[in-house]
N, C-alpha and C. Protein backbone atom coordinates (compact mmCIF):
# COMPACT_ATOMS: atom_id res chain seq x y z
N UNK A 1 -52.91 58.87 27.10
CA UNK A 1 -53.75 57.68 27.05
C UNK A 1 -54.19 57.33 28.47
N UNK A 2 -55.66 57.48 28.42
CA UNK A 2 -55.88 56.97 29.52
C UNK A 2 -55.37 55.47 30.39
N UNK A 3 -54.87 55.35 31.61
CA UNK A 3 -54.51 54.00 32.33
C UNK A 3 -55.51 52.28 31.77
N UNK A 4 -56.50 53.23 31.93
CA UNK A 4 -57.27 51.81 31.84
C UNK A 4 -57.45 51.18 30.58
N UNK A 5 -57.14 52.42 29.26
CA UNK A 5 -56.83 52.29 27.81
C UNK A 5 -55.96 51.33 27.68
N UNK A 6 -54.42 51.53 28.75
CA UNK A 6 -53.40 50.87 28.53
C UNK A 6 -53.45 49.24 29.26
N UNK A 7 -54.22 49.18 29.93
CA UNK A 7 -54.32 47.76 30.85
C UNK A 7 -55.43 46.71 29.63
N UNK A 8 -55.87 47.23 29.40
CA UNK A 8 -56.60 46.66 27.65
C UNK A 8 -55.83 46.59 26.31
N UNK A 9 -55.23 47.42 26.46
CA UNK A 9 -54.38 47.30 25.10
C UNK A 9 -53.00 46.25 25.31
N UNK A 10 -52.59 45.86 26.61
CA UNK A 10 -51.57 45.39 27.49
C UNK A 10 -52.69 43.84 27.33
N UNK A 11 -53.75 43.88 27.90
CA UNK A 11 -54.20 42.58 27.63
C UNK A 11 -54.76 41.87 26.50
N UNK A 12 -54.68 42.73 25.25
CA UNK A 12 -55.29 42.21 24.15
C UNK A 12 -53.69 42.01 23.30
N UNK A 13 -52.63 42.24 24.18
CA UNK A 13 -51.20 41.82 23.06
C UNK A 13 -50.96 40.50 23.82
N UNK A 14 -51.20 40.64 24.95
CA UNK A 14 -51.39 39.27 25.85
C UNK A 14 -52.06 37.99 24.81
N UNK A 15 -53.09 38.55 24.63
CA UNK A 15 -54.17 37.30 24.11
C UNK A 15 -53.50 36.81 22.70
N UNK A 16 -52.68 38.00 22.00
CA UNK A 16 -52.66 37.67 20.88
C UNK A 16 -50.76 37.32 20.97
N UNK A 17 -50.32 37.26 21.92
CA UNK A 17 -49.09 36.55 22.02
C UNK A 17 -49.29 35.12 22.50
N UNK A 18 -50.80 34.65 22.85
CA UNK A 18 -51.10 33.41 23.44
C UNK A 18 -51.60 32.52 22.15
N UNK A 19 -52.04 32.99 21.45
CA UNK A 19 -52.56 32.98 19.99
C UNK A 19 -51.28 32.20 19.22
N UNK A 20 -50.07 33.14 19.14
CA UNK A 20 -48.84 32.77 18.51
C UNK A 20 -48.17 31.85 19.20
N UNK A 21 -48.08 31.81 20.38
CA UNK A 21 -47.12 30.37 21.16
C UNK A 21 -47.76 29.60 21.73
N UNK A 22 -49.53 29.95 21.81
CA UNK A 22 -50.12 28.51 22.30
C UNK A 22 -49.72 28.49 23.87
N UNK A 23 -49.47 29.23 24.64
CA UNK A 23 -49.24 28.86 26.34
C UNK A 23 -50.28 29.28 26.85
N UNK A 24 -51.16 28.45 27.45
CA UNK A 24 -52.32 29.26 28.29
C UNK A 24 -52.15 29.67 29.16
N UNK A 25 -51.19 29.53 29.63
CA UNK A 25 -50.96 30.87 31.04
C UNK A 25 -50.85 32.07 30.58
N UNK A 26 -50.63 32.23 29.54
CA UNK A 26 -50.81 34.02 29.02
C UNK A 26 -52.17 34.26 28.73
N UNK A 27 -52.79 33.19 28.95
CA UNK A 27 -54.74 34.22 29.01
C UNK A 27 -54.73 34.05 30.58
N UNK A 28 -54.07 33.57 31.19
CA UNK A 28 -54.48 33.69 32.51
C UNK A 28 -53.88 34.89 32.93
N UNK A 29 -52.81 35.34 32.72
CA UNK A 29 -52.31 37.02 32.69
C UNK A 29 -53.15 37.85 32.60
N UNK A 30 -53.28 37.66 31.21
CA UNK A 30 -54.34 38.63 30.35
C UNK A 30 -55.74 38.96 31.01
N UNK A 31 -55.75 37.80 31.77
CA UNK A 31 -57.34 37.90 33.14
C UNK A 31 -56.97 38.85 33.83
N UNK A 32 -55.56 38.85 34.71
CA UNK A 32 -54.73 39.62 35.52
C UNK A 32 -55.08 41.48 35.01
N UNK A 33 -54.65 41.44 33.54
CA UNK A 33 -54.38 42.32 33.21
C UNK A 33 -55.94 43.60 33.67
N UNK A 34 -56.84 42.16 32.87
CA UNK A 34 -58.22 42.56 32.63
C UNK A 34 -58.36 43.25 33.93
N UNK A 35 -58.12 42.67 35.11
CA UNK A 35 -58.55 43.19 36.22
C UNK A 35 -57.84 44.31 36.66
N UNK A 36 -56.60 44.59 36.36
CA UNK A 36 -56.03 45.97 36.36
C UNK A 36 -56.66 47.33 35.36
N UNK A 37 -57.39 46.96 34.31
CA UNK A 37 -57.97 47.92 33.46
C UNK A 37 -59.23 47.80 34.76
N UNK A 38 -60.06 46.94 35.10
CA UNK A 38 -61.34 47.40 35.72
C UNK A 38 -61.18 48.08 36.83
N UNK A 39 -59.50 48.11 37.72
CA UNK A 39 -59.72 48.95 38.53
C UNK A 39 -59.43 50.14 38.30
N UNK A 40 -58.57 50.51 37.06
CA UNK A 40 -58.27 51.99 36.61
C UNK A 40 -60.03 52.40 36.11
N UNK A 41 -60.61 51.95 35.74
CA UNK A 41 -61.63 52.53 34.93
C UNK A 41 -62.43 52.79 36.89
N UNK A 42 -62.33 52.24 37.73
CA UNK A 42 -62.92 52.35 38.72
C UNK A 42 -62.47 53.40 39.34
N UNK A 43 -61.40 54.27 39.34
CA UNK A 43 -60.49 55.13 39.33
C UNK A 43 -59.15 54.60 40.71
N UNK A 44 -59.36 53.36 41.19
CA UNK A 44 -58.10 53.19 41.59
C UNK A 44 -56.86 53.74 41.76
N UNK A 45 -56.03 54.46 42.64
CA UNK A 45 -54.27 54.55 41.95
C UNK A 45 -53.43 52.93 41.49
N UNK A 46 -52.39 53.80 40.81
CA UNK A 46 -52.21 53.01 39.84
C UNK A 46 -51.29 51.57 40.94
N UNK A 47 -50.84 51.79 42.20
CA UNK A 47 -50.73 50.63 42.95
C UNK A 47 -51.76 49.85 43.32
N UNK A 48 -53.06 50.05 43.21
CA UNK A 48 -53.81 49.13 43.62
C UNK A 48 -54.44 48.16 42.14
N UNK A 49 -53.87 48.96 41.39
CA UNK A 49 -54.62 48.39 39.84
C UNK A 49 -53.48 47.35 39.77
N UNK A 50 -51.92 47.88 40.10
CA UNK A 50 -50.78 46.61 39.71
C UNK A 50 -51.17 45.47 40.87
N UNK A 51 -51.45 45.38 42.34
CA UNK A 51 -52.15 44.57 42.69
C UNK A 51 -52.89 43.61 42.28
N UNK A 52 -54.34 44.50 42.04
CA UNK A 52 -55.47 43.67 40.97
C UNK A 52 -55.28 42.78 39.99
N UNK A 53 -54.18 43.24 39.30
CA UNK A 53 -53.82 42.63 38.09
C UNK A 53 -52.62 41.31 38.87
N UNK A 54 -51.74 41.64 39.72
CA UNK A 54 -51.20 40.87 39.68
C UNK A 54 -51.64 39.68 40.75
N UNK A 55 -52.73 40.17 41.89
CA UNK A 55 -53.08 39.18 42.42
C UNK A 55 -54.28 38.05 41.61
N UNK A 56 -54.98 38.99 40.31
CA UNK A 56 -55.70 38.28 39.93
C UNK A 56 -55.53 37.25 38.89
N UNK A 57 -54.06 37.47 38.22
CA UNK A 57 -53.89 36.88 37.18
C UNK A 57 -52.63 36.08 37.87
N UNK A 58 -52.05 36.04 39.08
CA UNK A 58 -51.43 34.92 39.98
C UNK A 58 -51.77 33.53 40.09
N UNK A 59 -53.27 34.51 40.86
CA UNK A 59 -54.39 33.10 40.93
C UNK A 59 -55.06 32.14 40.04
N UNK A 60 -55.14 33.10 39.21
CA UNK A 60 -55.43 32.16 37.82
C UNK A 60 -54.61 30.96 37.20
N UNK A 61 -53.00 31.77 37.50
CA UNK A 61 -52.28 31.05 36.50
C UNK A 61 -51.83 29.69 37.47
N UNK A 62 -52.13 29.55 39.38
CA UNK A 62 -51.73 28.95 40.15
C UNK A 62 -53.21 28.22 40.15
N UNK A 63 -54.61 28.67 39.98
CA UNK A 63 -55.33 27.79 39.87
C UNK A 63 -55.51 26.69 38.93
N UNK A 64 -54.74 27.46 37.42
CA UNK A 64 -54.61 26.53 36.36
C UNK A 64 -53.80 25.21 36.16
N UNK A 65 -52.53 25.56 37.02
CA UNK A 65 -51.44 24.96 37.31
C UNK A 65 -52.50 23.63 38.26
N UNK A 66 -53.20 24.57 38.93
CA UNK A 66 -53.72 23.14 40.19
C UNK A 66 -54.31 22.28 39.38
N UNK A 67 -55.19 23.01 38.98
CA UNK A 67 -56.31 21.53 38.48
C UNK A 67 -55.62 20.94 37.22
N UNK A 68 -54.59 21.60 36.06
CA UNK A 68 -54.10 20.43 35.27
C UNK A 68 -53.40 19.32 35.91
N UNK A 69 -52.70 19.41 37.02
CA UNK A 69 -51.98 18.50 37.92
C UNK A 69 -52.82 17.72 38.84
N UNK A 70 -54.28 17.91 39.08
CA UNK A 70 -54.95 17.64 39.83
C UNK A 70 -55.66 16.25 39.35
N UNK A 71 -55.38 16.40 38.11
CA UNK A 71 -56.06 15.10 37.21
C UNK A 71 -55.59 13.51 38.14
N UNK A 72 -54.18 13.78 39.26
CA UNK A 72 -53.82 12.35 39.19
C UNK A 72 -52.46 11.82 38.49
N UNK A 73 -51.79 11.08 39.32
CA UNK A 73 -50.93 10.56 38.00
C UNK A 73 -51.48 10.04 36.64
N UNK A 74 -50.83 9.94 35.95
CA UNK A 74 -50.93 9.28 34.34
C UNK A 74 -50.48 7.90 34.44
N UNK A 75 -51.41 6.81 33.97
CA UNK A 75 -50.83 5.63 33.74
C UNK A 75 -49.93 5.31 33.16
N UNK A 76 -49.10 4.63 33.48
CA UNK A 76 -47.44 4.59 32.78
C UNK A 76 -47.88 4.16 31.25
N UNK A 77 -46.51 4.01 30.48
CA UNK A 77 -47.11 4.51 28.77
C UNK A 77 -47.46 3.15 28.04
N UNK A 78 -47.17 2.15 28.45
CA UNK A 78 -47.49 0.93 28.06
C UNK A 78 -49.15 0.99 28.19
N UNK A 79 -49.62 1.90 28.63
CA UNK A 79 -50.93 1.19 29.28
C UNK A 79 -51.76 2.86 29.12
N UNK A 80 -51.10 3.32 28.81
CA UNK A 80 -51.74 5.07 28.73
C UNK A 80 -52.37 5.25 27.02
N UNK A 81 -53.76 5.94 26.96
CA UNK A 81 -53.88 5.82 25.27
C UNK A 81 -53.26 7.30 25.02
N UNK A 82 -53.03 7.91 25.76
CA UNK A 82 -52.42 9.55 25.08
C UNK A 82 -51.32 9.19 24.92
N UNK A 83 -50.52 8.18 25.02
CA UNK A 83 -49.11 7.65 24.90
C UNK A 83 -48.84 6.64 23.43
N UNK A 84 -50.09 5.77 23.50
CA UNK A 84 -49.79 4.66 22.48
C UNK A 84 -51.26 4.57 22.53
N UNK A 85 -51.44 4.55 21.21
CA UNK A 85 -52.82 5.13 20.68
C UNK A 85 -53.41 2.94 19.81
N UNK A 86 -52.82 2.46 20.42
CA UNK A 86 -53.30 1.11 20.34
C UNK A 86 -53.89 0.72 21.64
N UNK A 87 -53.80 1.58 22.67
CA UNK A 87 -55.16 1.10 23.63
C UNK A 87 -56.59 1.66 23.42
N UNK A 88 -57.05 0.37 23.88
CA UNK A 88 -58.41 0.51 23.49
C UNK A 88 -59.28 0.13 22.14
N UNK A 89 -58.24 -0.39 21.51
CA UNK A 89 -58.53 -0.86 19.87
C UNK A 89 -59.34 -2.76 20.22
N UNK A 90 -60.09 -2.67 19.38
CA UNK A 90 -60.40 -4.18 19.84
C UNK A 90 -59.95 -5.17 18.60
N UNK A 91 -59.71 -6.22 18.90
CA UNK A 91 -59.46 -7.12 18.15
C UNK A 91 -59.80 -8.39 18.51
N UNK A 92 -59.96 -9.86 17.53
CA UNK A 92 -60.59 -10.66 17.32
C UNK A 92 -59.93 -12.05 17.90
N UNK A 93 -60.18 -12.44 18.55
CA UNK A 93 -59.49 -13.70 19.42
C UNK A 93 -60.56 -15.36 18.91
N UNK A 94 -59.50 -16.01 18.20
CA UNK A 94 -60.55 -16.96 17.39
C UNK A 94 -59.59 -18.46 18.35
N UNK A 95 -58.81 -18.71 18.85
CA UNK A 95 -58.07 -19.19 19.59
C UNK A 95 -57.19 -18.85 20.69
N UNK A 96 -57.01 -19.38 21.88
CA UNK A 96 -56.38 -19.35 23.12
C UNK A 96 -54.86 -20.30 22.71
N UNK A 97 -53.83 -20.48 22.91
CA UNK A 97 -52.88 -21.19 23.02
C UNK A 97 -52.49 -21.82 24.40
N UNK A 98 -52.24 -23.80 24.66
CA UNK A 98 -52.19 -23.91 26.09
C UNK A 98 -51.25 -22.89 26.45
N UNK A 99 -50.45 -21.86 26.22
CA UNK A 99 -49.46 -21.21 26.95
C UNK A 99 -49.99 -20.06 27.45
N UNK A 100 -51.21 -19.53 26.85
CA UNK A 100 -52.23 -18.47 27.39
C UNK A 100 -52.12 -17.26 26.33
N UNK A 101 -51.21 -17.70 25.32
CA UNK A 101 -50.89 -16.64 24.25
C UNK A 101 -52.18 -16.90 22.82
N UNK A 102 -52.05 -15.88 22.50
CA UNK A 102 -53.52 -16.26 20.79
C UNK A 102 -52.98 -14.83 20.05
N UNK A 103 -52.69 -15.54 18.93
CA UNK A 103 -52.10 -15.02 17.66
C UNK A 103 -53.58 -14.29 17.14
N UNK A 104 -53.42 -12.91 17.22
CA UNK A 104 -54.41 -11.92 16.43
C UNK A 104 -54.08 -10.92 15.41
N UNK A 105 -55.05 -10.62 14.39
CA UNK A 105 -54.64 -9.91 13.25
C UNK A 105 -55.16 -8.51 13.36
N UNK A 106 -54.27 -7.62 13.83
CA UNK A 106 -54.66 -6.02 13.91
C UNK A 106 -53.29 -5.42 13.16
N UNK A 107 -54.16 -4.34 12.47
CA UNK A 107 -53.17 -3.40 11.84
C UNK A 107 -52.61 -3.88 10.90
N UNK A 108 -53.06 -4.95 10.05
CA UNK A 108 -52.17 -5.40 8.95
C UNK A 108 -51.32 -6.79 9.47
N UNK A 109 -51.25 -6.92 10.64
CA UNK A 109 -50.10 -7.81 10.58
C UNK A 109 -50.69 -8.75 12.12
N UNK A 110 -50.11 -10.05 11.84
CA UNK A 110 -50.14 -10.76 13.45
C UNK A 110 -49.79 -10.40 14.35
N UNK A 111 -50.59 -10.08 15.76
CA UNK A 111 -49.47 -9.69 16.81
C UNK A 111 -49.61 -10.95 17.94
N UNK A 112 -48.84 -10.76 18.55
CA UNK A 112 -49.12 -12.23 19.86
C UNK A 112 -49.91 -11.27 20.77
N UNK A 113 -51.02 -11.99 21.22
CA UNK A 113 -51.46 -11.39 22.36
C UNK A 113 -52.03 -12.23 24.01
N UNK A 114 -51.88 -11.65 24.96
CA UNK A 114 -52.28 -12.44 26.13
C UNK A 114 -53.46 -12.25 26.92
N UNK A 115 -53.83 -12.54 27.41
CA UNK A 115 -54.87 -12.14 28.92
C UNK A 115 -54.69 -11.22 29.89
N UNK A 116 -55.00 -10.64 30.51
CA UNK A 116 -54.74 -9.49 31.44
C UNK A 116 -54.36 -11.01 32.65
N UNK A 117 -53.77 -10.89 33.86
CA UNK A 117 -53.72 -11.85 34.55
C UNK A 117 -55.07 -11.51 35.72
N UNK A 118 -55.16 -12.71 35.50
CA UNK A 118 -56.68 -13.04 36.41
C UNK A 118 -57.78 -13.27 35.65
N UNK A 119 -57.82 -12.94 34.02
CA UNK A 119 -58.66 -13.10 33.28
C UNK A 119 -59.02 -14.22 32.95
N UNK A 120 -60.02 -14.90 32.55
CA UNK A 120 -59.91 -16.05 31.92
C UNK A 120 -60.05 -16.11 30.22
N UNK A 121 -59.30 -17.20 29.47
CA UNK A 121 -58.74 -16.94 28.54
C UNK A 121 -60.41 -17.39 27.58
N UNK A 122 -60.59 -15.95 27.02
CA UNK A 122 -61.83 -16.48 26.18
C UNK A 122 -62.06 -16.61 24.92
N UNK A 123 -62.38 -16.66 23.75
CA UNK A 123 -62.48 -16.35 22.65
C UNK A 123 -63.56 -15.25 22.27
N UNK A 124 -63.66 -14.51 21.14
CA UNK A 124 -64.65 -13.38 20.81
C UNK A 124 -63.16 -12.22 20.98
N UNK A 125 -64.55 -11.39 21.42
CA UNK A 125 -63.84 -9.83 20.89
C UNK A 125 -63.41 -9.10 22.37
N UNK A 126 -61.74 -8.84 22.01
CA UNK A 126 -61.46 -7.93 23.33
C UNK A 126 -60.92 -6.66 23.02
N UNK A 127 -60.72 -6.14 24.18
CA UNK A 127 -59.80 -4.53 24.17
C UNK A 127 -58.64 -4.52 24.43
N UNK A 128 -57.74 -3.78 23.53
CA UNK A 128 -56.18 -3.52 24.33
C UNK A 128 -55.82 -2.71 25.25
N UNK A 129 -55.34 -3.41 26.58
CA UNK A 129 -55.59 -2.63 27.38
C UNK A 129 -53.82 -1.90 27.81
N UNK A 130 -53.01 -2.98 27.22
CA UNK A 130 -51.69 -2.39 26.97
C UNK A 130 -51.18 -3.51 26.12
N UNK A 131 -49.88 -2.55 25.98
CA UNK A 131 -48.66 -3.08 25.06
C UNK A 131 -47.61 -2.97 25.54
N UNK A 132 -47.20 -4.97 25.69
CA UNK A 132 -45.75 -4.70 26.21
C UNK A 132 -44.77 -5.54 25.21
N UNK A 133 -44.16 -4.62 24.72
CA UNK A 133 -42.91 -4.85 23.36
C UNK A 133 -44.15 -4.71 22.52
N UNK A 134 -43.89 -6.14 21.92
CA UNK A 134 -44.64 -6.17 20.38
C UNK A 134 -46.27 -7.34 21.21
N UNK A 135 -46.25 -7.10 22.05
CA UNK A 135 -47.04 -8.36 22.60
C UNK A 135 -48.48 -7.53 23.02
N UNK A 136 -49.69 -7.96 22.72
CA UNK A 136 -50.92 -7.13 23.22
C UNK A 136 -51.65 -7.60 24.60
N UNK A 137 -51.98 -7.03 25.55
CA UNK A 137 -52.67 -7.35 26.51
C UNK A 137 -54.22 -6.91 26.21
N UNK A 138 -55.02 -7.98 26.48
CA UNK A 138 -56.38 -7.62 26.11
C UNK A 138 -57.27 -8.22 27.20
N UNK A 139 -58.19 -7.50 27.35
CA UNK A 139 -59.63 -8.07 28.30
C UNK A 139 -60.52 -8.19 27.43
N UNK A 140 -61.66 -9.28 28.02
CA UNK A 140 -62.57 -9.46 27.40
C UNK A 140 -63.53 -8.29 27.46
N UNK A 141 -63.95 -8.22 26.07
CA UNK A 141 -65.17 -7.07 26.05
C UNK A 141 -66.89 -7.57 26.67
C-alpha cells in the first residue's frame, strides 16, 4: 500500500472516530494527518511526512485550543444564559414595591423581582438579566 494511501485511510478513521466521540480535536489531527498524505503523494521521506503531519495538526489543535479560550471569561452563572436559560426572558412589571421589589408572573408561577442597582424602578416590560436564588434581576427594556 502505497504511504500516502495510508495517511488517508489513517485520516478518514480519524474523522470517523470524531464522528463517534464528538471531540474536535480529532479533525484537527485528521488535518495533521491530511498533510502527511500530501507530502507522501509529493514524494517526501517518510520523516518529513511525520513532521508535516505532526507539525500541522499541532497547530491546529493549539490554534483551536486558542481561540475557544480566547472568547474571554464567562459571566459567572447567575448571570450567564448558557448556564440558566432564564436570562434574557422578559417579563411584565405592573407595580414597583416601596422596598424596590415587584411581584411578577413568569413560568407559571410568581417570582419576586428587583432592579438592576442604579436602575430606576419602572413599570412595563423588562429583561432578566440574572437570577439570584429564587429572586429575578431585570432592566428595563
Amino acid at each position: 500500500m502505497e504511504p500516502s494511501t495510508m495517511w488517508w485511510v489513517l485520516a478518514g478513521i480519524t474523522v470517523a472516530a470524531e464522528l463517534l466521540i464528538g471531540s474536535f480535536y480529532l479533525l484537527m489531527l485528521s488535518l495533521g494527518m491530511a498533510a502527511g498524505a500530501i507530502a507522501a503523494q509529493a514524494g517526501s521521506p517518510l520523516t518529513l511526512q511525520l513532521l508535516a503531519a505532526a507539525s500541522v495538526g499541532g497547530a491546529a489543535v493549539l490554534g483551536w485550543r486558542r481561540w475557544k479560550q480566547g472568547g474571554g471569561a464567562e459571566p459567572e452563572a447567575q448571570s450567564n444564559p448558557n448556564v440558566n436559560l432564564d436570562i434574557g426572558a422578559l417579563v411584565n412589571v405592573e407595580a414597583w414595591a416601596p422596598d424596590g421589589s415587584a411581584q411578577v408572573h413568569y413560568r407559571g408561577a410568581n417570582w419576586t423581582a428587583a432592579h438592576r442597582p442604579g436602575d430606576a424602578a419602572q413599570t412595563g416590560e423588562h429583561r432578566v438579566v440574572e437570577v439570584q436564588g429564587s429572586r429575578l434581576i431585570l432592566e428595563k427594556t
